[in-house]
C-alpha atoms as a PDB file:
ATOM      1  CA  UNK A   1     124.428 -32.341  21.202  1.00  0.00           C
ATOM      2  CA  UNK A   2     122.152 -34.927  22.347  1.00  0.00           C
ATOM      3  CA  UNK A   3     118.809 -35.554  20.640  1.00  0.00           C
ATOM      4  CA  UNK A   4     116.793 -33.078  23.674  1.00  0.00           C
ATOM      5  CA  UNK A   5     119.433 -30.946  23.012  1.00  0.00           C
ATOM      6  CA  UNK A   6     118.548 -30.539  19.075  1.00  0.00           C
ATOM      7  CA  UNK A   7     114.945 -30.048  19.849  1.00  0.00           C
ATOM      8  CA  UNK A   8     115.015 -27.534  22.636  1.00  0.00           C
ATOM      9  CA  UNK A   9     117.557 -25.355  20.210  1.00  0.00           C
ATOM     10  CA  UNK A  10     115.231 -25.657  17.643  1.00  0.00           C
ATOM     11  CA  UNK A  11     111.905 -25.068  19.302  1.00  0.00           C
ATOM     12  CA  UNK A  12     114.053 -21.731  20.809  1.00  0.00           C
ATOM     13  CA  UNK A  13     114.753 -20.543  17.135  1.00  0.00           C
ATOM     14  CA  UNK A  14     110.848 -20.619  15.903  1.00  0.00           C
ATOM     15  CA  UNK A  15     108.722 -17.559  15.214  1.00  0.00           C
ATOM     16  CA  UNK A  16     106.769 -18.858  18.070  1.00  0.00           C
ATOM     17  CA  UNK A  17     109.812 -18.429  20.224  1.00  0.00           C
ATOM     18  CA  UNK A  18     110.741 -15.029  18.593  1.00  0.00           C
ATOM     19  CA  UNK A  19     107.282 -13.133  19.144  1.00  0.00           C
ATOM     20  CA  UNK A  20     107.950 -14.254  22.818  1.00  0.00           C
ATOM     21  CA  UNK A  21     111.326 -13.245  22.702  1.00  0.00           C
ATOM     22  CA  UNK A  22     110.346 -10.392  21.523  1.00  0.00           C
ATOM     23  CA  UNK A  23     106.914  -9.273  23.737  1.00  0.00           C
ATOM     24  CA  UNK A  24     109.213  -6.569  25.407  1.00  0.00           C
ATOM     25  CA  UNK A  25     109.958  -4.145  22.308  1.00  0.00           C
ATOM     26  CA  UNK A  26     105.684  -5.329  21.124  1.00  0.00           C
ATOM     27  CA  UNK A  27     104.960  -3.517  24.615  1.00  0.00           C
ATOM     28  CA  UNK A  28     106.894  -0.178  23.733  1.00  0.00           C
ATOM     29  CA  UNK A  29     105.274   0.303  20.211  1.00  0.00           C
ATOM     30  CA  UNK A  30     101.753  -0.858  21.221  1.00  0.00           C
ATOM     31  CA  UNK A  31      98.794   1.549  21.655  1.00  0.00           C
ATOM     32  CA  UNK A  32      98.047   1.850  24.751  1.00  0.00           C
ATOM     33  CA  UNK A  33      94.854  -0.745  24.875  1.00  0.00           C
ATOM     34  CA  UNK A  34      96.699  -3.557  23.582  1.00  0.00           C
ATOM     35  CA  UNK A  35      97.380  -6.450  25.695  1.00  0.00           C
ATOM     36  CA  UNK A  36     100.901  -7.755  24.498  1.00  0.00           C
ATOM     37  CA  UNK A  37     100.050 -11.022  25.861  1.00  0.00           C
ATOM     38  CA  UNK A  38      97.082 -11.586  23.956  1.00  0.00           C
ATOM     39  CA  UNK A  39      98.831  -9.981  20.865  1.00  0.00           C
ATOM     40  CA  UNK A  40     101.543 -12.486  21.156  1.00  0.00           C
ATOM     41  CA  UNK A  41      99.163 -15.713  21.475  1.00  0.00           C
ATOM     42  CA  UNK A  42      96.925 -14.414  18.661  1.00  0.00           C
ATOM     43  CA  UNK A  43     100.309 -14.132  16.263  1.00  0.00           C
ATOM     44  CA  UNK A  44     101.471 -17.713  17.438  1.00  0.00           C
ATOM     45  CA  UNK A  45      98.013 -19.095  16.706  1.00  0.00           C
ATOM     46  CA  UNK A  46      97.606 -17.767  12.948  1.00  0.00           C
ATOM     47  CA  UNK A  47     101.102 -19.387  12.468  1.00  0.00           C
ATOM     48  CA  UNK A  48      99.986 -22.699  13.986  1.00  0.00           C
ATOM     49  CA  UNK A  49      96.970 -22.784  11.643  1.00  0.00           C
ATOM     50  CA  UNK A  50      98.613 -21.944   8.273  1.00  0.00           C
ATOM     51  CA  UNK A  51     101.848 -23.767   7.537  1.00  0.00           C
ATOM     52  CA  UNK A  52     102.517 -21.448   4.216  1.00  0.00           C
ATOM     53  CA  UNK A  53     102.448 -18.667   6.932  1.00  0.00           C
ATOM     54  CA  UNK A  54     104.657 -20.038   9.157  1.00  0.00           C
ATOM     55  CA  UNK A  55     107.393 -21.321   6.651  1.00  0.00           C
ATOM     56  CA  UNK A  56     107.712 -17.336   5.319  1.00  0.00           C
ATOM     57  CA  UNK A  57     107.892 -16.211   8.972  1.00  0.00           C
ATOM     58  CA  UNK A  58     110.762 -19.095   9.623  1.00  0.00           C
ATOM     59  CA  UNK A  59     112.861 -18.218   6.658  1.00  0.00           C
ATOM     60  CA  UNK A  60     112.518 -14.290   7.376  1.00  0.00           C
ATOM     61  CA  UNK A  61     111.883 -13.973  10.936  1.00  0.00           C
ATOM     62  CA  UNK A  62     112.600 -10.298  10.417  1.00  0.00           C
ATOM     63  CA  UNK A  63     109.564  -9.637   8.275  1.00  0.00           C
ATOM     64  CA  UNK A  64     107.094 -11.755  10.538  1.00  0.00           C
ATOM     65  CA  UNK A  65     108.194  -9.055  13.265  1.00  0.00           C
ATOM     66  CA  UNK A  66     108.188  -5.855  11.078  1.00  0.00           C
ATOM     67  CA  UNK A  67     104.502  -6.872  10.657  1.00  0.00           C
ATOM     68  CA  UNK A  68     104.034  -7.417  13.751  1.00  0.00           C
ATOM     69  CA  UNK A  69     105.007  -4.399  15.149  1.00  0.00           C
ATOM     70  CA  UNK A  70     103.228  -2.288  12.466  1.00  0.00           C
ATOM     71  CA  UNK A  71     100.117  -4.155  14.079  1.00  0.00           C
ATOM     72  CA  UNK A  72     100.686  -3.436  17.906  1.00  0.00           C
ATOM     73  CA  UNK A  73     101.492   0.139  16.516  1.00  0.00           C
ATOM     74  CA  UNK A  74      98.482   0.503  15.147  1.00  0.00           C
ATOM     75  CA  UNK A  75      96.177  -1.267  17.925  1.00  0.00           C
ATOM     76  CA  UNK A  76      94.915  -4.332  15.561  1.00  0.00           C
ATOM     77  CA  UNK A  77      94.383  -7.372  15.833  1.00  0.00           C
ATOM     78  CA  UNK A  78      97.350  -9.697  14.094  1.00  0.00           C
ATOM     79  CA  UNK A  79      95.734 -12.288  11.257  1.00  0.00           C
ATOM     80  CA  UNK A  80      92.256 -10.965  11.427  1.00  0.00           C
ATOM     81  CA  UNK A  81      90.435  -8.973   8.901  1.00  0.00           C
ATOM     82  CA  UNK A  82      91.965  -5.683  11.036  1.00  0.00           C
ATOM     83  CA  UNK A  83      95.387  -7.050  10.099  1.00  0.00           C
ATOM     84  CA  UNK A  84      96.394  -9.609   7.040  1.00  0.00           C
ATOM     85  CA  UNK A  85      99.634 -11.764   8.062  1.00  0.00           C
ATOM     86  CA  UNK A  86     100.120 -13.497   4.289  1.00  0.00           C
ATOM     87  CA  UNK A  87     103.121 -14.883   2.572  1.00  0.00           C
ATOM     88  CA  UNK A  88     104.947 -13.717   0.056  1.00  0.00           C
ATOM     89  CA  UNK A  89     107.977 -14.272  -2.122  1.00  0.00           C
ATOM     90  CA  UNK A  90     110.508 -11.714  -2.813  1.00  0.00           C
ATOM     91  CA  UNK A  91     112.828 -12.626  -5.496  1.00  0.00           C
ATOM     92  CA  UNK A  92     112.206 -16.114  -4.743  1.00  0.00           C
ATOM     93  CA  UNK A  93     112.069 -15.874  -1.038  1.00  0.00           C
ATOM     94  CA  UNK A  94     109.235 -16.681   1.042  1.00  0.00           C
ATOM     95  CA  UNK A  95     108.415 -13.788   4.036  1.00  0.00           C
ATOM     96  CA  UNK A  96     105.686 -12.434   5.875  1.00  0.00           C
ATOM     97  CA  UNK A  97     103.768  -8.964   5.156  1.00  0.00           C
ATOM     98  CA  UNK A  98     101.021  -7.312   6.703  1.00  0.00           C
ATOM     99  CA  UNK A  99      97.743  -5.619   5.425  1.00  0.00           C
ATOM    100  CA  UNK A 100      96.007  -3.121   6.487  1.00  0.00           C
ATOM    101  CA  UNK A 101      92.389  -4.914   6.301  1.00  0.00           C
ATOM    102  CA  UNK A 102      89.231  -2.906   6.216  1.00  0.00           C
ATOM    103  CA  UNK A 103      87.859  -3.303   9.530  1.00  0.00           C
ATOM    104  CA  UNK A 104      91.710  -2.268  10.880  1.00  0.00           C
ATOM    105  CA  UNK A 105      90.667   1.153   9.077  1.00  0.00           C
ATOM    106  CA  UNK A 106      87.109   1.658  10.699  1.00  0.00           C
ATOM    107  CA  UNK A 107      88.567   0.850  14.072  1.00  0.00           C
ATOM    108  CA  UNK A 108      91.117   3.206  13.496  1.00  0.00           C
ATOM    109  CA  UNK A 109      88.512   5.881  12.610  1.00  0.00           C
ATOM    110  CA  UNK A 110      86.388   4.545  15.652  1.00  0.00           C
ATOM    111  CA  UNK A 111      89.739   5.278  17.714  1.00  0.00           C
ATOM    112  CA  UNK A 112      89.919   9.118  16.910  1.00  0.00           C
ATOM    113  CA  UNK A 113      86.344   9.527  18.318  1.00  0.00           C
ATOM    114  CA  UNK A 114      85.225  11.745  15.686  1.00  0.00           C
ATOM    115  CA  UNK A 115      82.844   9.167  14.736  1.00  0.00           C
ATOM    116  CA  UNK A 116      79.456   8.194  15.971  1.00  0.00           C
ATOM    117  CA  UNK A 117      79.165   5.418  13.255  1.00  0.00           C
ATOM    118  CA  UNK A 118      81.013   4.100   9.817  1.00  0.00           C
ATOM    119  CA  UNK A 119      79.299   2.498   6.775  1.00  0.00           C
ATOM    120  CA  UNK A 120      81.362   0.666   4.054  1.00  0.00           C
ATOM    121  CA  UNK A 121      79.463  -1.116   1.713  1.00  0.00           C
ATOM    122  CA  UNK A 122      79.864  -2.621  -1.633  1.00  0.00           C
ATOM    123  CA  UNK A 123      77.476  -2.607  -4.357  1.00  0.00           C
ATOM    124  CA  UNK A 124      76.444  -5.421  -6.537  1.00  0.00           C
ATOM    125  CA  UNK A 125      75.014  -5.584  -9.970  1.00  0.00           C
ATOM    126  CA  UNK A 126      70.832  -6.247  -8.678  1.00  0.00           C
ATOM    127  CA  UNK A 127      71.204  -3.990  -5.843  1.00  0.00           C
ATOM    128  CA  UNK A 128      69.108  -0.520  -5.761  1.00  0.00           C
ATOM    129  CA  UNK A 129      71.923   2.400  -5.540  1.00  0.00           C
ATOM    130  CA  UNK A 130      71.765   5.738  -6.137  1.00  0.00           C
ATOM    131  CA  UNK A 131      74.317   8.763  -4.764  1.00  0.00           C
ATOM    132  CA  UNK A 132      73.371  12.328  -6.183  1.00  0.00           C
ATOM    133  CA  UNK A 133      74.389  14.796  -3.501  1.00  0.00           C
ATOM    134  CA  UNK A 134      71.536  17.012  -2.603  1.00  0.00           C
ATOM    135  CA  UNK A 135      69.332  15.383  -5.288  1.00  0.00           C
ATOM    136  CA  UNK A 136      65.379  15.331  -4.144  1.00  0.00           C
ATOM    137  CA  UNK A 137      63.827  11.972  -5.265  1.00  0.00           C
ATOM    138  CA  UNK A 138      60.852  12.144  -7.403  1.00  0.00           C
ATOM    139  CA  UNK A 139      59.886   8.792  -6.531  1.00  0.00           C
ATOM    140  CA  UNK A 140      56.492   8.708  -4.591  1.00  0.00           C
ATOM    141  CA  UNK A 141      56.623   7.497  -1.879  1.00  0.00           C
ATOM    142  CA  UNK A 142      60.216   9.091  -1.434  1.00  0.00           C
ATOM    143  CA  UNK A 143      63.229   6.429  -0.691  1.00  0.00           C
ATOM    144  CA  UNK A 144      64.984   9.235   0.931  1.00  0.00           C
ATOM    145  CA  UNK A 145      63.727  12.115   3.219  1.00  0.00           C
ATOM    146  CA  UNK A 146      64.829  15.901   1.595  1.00  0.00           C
ATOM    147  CA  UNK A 147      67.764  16.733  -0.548  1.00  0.00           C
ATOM    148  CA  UNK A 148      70.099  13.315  -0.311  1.00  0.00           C
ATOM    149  CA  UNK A 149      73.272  13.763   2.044  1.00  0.00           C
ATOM    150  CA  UNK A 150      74.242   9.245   1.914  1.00  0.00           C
ATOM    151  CA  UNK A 151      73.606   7.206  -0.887  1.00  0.00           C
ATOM    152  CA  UNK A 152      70.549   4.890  -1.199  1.00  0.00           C
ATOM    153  CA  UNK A 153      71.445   1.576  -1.494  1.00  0.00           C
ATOM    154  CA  UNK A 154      68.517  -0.796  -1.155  1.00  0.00           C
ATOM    155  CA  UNK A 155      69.675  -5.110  -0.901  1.00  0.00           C
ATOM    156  CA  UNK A 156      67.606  -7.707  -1.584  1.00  0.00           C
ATOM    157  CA  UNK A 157      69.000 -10.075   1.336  1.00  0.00           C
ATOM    158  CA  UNK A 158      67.870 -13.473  -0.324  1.00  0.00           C
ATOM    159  CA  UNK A 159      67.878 -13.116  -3.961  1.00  0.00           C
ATOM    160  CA  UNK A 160      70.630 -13.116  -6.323  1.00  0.00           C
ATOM    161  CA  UNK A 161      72.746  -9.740  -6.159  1.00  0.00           C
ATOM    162  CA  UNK A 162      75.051 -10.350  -8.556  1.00  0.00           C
ATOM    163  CA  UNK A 163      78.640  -9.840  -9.021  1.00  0.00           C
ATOM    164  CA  UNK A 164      80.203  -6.727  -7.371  1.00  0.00           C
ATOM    165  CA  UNK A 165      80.528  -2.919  -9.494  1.00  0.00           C
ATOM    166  CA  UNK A 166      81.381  -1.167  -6.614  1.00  0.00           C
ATOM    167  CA  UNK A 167      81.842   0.243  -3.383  1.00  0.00           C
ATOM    168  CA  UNK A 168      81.129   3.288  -0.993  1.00  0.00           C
ATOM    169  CA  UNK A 169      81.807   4.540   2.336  1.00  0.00           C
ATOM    170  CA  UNK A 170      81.145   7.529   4.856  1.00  0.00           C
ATOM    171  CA  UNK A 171      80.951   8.259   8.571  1.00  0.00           C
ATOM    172  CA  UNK A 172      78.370  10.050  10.813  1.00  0.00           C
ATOM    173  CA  UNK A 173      80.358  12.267  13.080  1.00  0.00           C
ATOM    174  CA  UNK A 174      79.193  12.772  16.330  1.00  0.00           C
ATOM    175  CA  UNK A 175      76.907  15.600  16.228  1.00  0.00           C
ATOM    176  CA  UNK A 176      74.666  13.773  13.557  1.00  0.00           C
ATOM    177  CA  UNK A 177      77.133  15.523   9.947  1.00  0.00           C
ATOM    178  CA  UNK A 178      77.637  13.510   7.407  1.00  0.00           C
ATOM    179  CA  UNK A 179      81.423  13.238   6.224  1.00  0.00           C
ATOM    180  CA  UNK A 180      82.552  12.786   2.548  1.00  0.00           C
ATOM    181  CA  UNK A 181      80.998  10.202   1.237  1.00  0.00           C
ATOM    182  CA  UNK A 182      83.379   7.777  -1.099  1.00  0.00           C
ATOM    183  CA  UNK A 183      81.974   6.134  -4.211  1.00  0.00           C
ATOM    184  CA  UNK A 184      84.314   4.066  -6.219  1.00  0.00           C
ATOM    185  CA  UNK A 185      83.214   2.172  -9.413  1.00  0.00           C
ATOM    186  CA  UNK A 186      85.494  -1.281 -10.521  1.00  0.00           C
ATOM    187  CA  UNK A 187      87.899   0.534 -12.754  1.00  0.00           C
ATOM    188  CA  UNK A 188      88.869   2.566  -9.274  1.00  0.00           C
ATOM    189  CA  UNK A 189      88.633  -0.591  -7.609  1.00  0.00           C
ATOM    190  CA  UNK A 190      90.818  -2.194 -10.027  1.00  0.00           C
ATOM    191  CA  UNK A 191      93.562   0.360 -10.011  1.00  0.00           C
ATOM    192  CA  UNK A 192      94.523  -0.146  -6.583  1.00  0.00           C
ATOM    193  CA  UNK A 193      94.192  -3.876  -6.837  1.00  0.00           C
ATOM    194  CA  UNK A 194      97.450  -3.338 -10.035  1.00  0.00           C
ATOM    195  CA  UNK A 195      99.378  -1.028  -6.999  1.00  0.00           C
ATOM    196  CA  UNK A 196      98.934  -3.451  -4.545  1.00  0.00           C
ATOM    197  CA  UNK A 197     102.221  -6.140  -3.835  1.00  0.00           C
ATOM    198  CA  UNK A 198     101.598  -9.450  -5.021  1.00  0.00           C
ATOM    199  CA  UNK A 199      98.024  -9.067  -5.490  1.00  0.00           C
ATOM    200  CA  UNK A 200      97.340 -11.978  -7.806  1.00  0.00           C
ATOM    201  CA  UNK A 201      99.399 -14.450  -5.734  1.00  0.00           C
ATOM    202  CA  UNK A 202      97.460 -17.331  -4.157  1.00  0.00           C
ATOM    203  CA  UNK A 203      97.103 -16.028  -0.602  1.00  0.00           C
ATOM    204  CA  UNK A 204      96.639 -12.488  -1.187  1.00  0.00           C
ATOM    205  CA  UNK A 205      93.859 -11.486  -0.081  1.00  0.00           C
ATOM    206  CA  UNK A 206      92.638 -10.176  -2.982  1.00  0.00           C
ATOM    207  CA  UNK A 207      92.328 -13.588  -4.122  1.00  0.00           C
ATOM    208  CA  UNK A 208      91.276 -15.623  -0.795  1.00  0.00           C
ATOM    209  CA  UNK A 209      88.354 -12.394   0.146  1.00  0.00           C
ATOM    210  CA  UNK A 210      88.073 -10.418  -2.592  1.00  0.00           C
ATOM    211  CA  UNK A 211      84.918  -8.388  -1.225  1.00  0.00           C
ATOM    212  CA  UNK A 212      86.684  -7.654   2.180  1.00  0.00           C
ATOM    213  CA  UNK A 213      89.245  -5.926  -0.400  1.00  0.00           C
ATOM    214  CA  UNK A 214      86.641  -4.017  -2.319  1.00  0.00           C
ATOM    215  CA  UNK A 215      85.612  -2.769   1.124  1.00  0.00           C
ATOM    216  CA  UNK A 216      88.948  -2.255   2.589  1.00  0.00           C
ATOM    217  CA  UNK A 217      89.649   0.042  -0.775  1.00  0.00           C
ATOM    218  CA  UNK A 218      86.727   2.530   0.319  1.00  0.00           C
ATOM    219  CA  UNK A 219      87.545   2.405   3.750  1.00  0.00           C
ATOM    220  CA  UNK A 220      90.976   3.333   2.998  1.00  0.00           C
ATOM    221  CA  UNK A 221      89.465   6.404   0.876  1.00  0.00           C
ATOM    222  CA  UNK A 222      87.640   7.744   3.901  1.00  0.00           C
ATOM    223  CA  UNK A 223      90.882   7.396   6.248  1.00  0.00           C
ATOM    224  CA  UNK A 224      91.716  10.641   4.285  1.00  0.00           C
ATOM    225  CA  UNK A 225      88.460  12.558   5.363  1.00  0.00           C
ATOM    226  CA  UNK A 226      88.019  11.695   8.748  1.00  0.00           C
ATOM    227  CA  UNK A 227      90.449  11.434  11.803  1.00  0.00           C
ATOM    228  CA  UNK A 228      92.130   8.463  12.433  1.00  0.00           C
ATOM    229  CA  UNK A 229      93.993   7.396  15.385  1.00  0.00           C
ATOM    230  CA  UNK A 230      95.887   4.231  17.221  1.00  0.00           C
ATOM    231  CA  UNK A 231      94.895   4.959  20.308  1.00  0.00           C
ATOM    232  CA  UNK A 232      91.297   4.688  21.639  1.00  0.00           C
ATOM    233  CA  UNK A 233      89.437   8.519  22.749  1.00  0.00           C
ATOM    234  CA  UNK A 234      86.582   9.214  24.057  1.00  0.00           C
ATOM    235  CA  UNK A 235      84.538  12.464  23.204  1.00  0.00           C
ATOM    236  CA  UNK A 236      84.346  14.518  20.144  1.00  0.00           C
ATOM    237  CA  UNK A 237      87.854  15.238  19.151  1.00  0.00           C
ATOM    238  CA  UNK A 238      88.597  18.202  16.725  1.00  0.00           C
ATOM    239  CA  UNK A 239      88.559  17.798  12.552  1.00  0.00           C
ATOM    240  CA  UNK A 240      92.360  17.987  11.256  1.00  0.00           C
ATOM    241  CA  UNK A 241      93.805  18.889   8.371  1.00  0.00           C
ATOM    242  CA  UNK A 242      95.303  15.605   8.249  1.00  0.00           C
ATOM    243  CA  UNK A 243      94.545  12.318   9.933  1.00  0.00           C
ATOM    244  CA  UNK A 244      96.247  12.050  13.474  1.00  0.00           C
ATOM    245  CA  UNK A 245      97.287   8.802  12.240  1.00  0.00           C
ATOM    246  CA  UNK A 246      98.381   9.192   8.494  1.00  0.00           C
ATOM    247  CA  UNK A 247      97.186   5.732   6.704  1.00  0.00           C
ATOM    248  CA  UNK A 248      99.415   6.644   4.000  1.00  0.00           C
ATOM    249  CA  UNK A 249     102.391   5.932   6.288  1.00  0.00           C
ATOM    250  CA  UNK A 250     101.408   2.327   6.339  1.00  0.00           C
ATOM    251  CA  UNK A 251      99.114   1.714   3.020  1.00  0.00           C
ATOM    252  CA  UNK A 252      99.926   4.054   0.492  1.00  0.00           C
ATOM    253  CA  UNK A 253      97.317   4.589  -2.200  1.00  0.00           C
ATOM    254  CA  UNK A 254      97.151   7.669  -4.911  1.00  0.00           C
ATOM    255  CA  UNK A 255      93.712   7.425  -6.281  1.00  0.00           C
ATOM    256  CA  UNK A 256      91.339   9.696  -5.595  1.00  0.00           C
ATOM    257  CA  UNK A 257      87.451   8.932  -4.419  1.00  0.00           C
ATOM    258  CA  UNK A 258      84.159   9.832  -6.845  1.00  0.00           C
ATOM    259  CA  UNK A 259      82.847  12.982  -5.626  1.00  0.00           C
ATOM    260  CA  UNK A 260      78.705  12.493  -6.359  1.00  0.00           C
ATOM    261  CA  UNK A 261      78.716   9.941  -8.942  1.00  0.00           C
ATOM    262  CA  UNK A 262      76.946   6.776  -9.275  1.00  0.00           C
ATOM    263  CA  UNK A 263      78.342   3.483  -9.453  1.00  0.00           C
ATOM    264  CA  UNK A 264      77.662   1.751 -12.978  1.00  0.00           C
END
């Protein structure tokens, strides 16, 4: 085979090639508002800007698309903080997994329509937080109006705020209700950090954004509250048992969230 010859068979074998190759099965698992075409050029683009990436995806093609279509399954956005594309190695062999990022989960919530708004937060040591549920403050001037339903956190945007203790999240469902609200403290924090898959490796997230992780953790808590769902509704849609979209399906997690306790 002459020299052309080499290179057009190789450029047709790269992941690049593949998630085009490929766009027609993207198009049957995607939610509905996903444009496969956009999908596609966002995945080629993250692979193009991080070699590490694009060396798992070419020695385990089949794990670059098993990410992949968990993504367009879900509606996210491929190598953004909706959806982590990292490397990994798996008894010695590099390939690609996905994540589940934080902001993946509060669109996902967004999606159901339950929603009117979602706060995830986390907490650092000089910040001002306080979550007693249905506590009246005795401060004077009050920092919260009646018996609390959120937590108070107050920030002080340009001083020091020290290292992070913790992190909390809740939703406003349309009507003006407040959901459950999540508080987790750094030895819940912790614990799913140890259950999560090659968390102290060099591109885990954990280790390249460890506060998107903190938040991601609390986010993930609420998924169990409130509705969650793939595909984008509008209106009020009614409270489950379960999610409509069960996150454990795609990030399992066992802990359980601090029911009115404050972070230390």
């Amino acid at each position: 085979m002459s020299q052309i010859g080499n290179e057009i068979a190789r450029q047709s074998h790269t992941p690049a090639a593949m998630i085009e190759q490929y766009k027609p099965e993207l198009a049957v698992v995607a939610a509905s508002h996903v444009r496969v075409d956009t999908f596609a050029r966002l995945a080629v683009g993250v692979l193009r800007q991080n070699e590490k990436l694009a060396a798992a995806a070419q020695n385990n093609p089949g794990s670059l698309m098993s990410a992949l279509m968990t993504a367009a399954r879900l509606g996210l956005e491929p190598g953004t903080e909706q959806f982590y594309l990292r490397p990994i190695k798996r008894k010695g062999q590099l390939e690609v997994q996905g994540i589940v990022g934080y902001q993946g989960i509060v669109e996902l919530i967004y999606n159901a329509g339950a929603a009117q708004s979602v706060v995830v937060e986390v907490v650092r040591t000089n910040d001002e937080f306080a979550w007693t549920p249905g506590a009246l403050d005795d401060h004077r001037p009050p920092r919260w109006p009646g018996a609390m339903k959120q937590p108070h956190h107050k920030v002080d945007w340009f001083g020091d705020r020290g290292p992070l203790v913790g992190a909390y999240a809740y939703a406003v469902m349309q009507g003006g209700a407040i959901s459950k609200v999540v508080v987790l403290n750094r030895d819940h924090i912790a614990r799913a950090k140890a259950k999560s898959d090659g968390a102290d490796s060099d591109y885990s997230p954990w280790r390249t954004d460890e506060e998107a992780m903190w938040l991601k953790t609390a986010a993930r808590r609420l998924g169990k509250w409130v509705p969650t769902s793939a595909e984008k509704r509008s209106g009020v849609i009614e409270r489950l048992d379960a999610p409509a979209l069960p996150l454990g399906e795609i990030d399992p997690d066992e802990d359980e969230p601090i029911d009115g306790e404050l972070v230390d």
